[in-house]
C-alpha atoms as a PDB file:
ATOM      1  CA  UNK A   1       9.713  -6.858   4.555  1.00  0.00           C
ATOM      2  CA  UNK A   2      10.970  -3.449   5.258  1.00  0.00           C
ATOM      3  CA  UNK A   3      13.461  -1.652   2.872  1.00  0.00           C
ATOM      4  CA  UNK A   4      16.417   0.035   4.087  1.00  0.00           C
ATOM      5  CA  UNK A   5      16.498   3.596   3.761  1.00  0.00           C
ATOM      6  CA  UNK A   6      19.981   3.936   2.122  1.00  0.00           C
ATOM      7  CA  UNK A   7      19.006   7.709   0.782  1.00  0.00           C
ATOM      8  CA  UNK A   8      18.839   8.657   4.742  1.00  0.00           C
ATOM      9  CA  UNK A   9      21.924   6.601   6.130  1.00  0.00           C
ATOM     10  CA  UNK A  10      23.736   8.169   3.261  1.00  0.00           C
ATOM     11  CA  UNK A  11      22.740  11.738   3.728  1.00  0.00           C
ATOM     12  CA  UNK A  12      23.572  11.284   7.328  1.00  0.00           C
ATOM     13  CA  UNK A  13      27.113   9.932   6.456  1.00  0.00           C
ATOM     14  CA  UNK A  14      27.460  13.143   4.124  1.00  0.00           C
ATOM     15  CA  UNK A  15      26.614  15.140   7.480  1.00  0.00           C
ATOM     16  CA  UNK A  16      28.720  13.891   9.805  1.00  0.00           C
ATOM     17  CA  UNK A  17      31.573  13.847   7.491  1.00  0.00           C
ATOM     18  CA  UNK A  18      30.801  18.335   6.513  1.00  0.00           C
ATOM     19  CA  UNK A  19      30.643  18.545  10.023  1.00  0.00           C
ATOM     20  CA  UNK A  20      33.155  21.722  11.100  1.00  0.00           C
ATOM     21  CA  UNK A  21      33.189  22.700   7.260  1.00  0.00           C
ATOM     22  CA  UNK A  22      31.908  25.641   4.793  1.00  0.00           C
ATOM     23  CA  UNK A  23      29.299  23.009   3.866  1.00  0.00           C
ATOM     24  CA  UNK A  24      25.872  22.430   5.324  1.00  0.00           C
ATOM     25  CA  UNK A  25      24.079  19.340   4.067  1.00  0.00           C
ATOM     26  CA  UNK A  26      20.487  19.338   3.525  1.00  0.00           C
ATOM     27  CA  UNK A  27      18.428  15.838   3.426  1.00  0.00           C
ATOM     28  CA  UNK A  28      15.333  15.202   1.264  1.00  0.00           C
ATOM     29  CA  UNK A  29      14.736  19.176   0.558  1.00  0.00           C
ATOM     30  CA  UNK A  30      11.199  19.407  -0.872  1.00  0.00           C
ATOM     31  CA  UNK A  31      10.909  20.278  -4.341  1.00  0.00           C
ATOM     32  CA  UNK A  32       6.978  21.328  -5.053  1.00  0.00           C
ATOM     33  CA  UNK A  33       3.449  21.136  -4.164  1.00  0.00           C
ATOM     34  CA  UNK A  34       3.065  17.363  -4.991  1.00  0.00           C
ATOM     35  CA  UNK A  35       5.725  16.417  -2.936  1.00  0.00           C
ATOM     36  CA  UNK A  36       9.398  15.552  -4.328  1.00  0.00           C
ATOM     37  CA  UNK A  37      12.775  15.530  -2.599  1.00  0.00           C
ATOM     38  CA  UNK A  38      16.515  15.672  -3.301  1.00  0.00           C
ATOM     39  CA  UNK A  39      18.003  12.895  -1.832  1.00  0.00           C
ATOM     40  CA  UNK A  40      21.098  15.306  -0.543  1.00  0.00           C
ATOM     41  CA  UNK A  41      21.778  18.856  -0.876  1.00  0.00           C
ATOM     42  CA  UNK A  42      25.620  20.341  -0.127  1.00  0.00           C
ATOM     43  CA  UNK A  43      25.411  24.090   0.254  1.00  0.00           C
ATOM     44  CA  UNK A  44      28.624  25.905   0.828  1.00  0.00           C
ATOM     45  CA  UNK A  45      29.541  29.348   2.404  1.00  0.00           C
ATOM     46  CA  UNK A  46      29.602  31.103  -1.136  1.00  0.00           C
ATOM     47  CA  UNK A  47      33.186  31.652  -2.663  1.00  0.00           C
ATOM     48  CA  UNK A  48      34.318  29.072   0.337  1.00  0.00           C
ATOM     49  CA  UNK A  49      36.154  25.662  -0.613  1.00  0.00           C
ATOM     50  CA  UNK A  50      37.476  22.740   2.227  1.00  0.00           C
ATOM     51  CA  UNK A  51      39.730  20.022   1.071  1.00  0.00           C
ATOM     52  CA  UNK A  52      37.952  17.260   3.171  1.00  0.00           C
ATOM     53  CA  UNK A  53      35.131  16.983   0.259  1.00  0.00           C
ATOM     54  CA  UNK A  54      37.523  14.424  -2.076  1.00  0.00           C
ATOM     55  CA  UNK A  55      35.405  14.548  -5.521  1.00  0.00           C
ATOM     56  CA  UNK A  56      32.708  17.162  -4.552  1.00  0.00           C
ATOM     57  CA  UNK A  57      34.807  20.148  -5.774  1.00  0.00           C
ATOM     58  CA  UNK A  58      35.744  19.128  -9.412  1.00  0.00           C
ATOM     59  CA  UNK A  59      34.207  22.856 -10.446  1.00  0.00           C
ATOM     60  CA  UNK A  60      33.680  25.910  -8.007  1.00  0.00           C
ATOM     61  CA  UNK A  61      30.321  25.467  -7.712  1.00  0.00           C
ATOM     62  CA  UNK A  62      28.479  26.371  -3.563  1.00  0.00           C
ATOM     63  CA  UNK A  63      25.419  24.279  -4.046  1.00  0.00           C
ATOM     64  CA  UNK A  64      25.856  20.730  -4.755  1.00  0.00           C
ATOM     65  CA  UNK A  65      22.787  18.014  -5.567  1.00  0.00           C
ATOM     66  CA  UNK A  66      23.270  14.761  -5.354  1.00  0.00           C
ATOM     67  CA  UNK A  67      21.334  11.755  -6.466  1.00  0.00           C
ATOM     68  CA  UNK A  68      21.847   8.026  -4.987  1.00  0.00           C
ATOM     69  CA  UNK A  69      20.206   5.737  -6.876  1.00  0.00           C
ATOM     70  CA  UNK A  70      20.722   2.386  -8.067  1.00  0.00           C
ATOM     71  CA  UNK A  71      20.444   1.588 -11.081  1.00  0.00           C
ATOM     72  CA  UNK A  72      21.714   5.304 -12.293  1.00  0.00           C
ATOM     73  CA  UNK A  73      19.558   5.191 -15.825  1.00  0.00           C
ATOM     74  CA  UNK A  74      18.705   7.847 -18.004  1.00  0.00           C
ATOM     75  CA  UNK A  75      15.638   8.248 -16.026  1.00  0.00           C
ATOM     76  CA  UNK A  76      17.482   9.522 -12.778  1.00  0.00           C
ATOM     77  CA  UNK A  77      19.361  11.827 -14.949  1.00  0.00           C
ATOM     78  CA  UNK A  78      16.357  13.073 -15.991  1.00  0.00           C
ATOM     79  CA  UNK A  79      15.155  13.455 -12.934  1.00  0.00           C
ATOM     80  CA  UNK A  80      18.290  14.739 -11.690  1.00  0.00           C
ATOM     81  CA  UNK A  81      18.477  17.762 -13.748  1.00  0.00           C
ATOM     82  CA  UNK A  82      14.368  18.706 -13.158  1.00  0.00           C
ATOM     83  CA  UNK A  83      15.257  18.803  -9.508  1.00  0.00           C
ATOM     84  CA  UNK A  84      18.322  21.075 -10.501  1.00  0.00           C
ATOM     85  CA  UNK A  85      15.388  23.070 -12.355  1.00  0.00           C
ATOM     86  CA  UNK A  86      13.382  24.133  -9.552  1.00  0.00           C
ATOM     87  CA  UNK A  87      15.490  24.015  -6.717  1.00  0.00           C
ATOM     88  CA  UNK A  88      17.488  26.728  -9.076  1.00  0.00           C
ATOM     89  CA  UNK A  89      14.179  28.655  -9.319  1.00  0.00           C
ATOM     90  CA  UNK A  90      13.651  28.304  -5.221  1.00  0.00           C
ATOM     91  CA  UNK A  91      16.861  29.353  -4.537  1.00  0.00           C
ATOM     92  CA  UNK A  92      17.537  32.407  -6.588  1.00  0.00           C
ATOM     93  CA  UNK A  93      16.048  35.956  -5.611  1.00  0.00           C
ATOM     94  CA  UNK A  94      13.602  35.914  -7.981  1.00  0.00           C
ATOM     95  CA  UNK A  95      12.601  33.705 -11.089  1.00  0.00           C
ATOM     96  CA  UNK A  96      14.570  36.892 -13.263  1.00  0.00           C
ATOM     97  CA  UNK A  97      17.349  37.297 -11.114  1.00  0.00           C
ATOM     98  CA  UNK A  98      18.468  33.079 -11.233  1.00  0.00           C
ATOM     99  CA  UNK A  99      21.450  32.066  -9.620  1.00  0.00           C
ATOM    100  CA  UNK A 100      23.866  31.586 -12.397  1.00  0.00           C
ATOM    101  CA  UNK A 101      24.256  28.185 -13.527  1.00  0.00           C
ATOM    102  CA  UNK A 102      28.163  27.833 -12.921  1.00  0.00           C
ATOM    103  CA  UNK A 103      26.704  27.866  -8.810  1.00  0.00           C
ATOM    104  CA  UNK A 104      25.446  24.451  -8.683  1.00  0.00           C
ATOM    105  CA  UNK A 105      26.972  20.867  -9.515  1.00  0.00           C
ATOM    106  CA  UNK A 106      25.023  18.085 -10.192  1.00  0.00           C
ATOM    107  CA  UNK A 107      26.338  14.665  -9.331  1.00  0.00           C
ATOM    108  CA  UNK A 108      24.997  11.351  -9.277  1.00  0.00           C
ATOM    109  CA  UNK A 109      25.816   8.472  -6.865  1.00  0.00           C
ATOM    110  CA  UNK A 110      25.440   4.258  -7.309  1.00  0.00           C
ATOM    111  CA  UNK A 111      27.075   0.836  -6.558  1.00  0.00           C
ATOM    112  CA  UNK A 112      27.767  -0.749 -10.295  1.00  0.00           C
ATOM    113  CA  UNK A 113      28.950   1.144 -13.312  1.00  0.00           C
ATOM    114  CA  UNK A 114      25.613   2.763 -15.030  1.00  0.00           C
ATOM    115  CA  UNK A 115      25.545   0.597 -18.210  1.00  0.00           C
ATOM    116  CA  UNK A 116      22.203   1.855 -19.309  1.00  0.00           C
ATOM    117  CA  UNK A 117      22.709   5.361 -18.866  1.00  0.00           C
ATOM    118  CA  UNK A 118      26.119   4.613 -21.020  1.00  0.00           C
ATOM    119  CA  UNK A 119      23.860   3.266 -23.707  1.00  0.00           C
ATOM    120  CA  UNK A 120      22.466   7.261 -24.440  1.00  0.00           C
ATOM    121  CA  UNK A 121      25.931   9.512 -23.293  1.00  0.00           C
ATOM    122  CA  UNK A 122      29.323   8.845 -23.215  1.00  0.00           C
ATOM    123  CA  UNK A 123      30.756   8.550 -19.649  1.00  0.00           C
ATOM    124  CA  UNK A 124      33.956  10.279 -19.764  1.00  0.00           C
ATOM    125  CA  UNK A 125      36.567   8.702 -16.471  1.00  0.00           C
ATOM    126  CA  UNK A 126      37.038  11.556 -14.424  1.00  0.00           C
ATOM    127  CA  UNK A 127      39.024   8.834 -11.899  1.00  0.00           C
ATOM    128  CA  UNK A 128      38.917   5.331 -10.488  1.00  0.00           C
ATOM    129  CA  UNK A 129      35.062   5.097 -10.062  1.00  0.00           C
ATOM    130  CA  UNK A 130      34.794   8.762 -11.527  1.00  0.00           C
ATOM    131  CA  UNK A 131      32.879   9.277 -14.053  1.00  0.00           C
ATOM    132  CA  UNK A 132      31.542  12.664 -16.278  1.00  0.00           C
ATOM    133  CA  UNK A 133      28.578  12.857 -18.274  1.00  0.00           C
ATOM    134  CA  UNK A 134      26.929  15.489 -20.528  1.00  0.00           C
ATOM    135  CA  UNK A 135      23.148  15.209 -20.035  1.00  0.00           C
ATOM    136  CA  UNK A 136      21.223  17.785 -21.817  1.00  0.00           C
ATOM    137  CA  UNK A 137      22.658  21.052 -21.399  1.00  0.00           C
ATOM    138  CA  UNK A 138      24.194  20.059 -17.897  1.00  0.00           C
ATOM    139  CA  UNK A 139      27.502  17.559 -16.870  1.00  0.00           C
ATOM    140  CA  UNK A 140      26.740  15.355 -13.696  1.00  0.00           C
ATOM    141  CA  UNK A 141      29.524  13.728 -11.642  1.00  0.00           C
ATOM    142  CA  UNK A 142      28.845  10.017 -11.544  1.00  0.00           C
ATOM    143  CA  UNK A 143      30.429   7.707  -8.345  1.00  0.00           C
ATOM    144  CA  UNK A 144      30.619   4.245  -8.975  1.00  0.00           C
ATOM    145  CA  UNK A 145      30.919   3.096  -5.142  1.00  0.00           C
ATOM    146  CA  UNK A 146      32.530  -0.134  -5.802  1.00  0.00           C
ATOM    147  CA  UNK A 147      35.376   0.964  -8.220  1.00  0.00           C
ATOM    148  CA  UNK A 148      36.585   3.635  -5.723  1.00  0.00           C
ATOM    149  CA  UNK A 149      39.396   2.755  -4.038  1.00  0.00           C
ATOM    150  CA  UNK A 150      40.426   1.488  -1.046  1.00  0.00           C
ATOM    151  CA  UNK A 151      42.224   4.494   0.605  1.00  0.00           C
ATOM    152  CA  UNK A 152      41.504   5.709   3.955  1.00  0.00           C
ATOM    153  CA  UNK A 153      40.243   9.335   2.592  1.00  0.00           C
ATOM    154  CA  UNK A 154      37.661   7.113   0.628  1.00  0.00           C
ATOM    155  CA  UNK A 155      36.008   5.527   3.658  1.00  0.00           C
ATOM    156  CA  UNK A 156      32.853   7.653   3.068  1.00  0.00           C
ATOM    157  CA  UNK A 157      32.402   5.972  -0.608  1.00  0.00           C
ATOM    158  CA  UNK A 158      33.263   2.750   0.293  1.00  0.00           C
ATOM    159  CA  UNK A 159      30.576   2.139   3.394  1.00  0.00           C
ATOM    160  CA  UNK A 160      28.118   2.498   0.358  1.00  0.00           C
ATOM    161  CA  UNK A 161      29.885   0.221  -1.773  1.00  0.00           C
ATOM    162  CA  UNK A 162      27.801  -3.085  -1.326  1.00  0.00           C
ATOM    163  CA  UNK A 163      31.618  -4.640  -1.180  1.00  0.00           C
ATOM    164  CA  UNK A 164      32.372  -6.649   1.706  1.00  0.00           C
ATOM    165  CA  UNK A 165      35.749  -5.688   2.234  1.00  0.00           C
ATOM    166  CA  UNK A 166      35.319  -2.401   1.283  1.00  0.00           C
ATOM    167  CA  UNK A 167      32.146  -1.782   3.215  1.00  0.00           C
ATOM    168  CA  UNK A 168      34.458  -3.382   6.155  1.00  0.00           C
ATOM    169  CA  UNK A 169      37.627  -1.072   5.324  1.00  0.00           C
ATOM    170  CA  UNK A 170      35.449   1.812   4.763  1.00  0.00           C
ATOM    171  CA  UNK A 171      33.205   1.756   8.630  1.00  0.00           C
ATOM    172  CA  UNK A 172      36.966   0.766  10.277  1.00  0.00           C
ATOM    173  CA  UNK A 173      38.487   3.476   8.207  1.00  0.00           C
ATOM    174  CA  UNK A 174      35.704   6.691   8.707  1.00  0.00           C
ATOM    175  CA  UNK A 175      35.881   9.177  11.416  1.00  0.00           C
ATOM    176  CA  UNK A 176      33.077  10.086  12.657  1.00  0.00           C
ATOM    177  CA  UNK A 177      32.047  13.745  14.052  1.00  0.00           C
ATOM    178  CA  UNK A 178      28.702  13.698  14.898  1.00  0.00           C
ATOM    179  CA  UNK A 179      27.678  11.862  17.858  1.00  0.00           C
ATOM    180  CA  UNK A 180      24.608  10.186  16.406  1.00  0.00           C
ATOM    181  CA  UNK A 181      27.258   8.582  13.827  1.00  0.00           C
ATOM    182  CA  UNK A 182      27.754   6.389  15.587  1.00  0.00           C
ATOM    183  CA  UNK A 183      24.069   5.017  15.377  1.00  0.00           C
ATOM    184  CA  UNK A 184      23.853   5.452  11.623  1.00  0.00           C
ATOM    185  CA  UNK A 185      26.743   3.128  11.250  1.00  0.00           C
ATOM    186  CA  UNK A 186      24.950   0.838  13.485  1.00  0.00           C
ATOM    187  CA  UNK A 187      22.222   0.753  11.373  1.00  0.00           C
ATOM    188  CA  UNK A 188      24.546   0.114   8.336  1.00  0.00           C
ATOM    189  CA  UNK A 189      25.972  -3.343  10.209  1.00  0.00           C
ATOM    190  CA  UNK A 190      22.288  -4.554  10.829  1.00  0.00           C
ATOM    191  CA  UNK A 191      21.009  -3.719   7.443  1.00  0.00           C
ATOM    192  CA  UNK A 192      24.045  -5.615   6.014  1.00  0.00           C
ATOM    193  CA  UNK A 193      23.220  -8.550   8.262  1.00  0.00           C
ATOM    194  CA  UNK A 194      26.720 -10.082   7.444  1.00  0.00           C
ATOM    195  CA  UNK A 195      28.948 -12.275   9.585  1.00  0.00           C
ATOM    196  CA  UNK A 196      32.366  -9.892   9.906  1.00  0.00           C
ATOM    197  CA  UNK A 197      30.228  -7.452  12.139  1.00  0.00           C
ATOM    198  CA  UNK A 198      32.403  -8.538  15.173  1.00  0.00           C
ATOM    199  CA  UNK A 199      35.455  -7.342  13.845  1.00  0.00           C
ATOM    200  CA  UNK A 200      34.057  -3.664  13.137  1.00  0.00           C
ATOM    201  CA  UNK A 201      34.706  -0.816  15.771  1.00  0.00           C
ATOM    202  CA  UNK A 202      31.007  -0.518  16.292  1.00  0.00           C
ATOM    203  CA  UNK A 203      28.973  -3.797  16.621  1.00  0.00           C
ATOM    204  CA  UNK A 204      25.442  -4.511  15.923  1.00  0.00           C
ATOM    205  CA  UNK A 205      25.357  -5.231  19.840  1.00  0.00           C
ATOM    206  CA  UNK A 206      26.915  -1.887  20.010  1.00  0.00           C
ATOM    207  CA  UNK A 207      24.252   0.238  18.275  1.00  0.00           C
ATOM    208  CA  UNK A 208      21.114  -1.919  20.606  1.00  0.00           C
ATOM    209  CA  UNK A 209      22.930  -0.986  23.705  1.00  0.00           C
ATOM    210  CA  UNK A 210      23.005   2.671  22.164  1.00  0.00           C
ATOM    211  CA  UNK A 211      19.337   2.310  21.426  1.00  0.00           C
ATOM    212  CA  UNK A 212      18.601   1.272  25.071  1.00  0.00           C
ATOM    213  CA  UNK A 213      20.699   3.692  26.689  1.00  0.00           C
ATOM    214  CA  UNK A 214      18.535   6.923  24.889  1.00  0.00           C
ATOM    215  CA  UNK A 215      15.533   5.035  25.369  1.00  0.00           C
ATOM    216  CA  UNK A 216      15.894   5.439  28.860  1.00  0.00           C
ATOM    217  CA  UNK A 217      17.555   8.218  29.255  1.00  0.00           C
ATOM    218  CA  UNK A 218      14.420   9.489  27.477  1.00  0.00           C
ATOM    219  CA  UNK A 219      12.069   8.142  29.979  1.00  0.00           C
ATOM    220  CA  UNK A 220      11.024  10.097  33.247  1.00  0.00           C
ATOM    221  CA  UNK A 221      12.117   9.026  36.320  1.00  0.00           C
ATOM    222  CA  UNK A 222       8.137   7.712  37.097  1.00  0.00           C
ATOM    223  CA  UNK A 223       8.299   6.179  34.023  1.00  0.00           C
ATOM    224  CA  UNK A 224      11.493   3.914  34.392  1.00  0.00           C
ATOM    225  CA  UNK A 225      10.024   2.661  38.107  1.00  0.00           C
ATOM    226  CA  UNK A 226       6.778   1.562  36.245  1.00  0.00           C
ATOM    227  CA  UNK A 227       7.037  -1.944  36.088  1.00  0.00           C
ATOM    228  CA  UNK A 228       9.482  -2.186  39.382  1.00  0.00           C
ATOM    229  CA  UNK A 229       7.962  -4.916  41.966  1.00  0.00           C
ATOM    230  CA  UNK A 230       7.543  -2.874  45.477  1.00  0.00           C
END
């Protein structure tokens, strides 16, 4: 059976919704030589702030990494603050000239409240669904999908909430500015494979027309008479 990509839907979602902002997203950045990747990167124009990011500017930091996992344990903290370890290293000038360490903010994202990782640190509510937590010598920004709530400006969170009426609020609610958006959400509805699909603003029926359409329109003119009876 084949596994949804949520890291890559989500990413995209984070895209489209930077789009026209001092923020470029980055998706599965490579870390090292054995190869490791951040599921999302959010770099800013340096010194540069938009209000659109709703919790991604709790501290003035331009470089933002972001882990979605589910469960959240102490593990993907872990993890979370070696990929803030050599990304630093990658990004700074040189290894004694590192970007100083109020530049980046580390936050994690997941559907149900991390009650593991609450067994080793205090998670301090930052919010409804917002959550701080001192790991090590680092604080990461925790977003409990399912607690946010359901407000228009939340619509990003709450597509990625594994609630059906918020996942349903959320894909009404959201804006989309890139065109492929439009196909990401698509892929959402099929991968949720529930029965309120019909109601959405982009079907399941939608995104297989859309699939058809830029199939052919990627096809040469030859190729979309092969077939044809004479």
């Amino acid at each position: 059976m084949q596994t949804t990509d949520w890291h890559h839907l989500f990413g995209m979602t984070l895209k489209d919704f930077f789009t026209d902002t001092f923020y470029d997203v980055i998706l599965e950045e490579e870390m090292s030589m054995k190869k490791q990747y951040l599921d999302v990167l959010i770099v800013s124009e340096k010194g540069r702030e938009d209000r659109r990011p709703r919790y991604l500017t709790a501290l003035k930091a331009w470089q933002r990494i972001i882990s979605m996992r589910e469960p959240f344990d102490d593990w993907t903290a872990d993890e979370l603050l070696g990929h803030f370890v050599s990304y630093r290293k990658q990004a700074s000038p040189s290894l004694k000239k590192l970007l100083p360490r109020r530049d980046f903010r580390l936050y994690g994202v997941c559907t149900r409240y991390p009650r593991k990782l609450a067994r080793y640190a205090k998670l301090r509510p930052a919010g409804t669904g917002i959550y701080d937590v001192r790991w090590g010598a680092r604080d990461i920004r925790l977003i409990v999908t399912r607690q946010i709530p359901q407000e228009r400006r939340n619509a990003l969170w709450l597509m990625f909430s594994a609630v059906r009426e918020s996942v349903r609020y959320g894909v009404s609610k959201y804006e989309g500015r890139l065109d492929e958006m439009s196909s990401t959400i698509g892929q959402m509805l099929v991968k949720y494979q529930v029965g309120w699909i019909n109601i959405m603003p982009y079907t399941v029926e939608d995104y297989r027309k859309e699939l058809e359409r830029n199939v052919l329109r990627s096809l040469t003119p030859e190729r979309r008479l092969e077939g044809l009876s004479q």
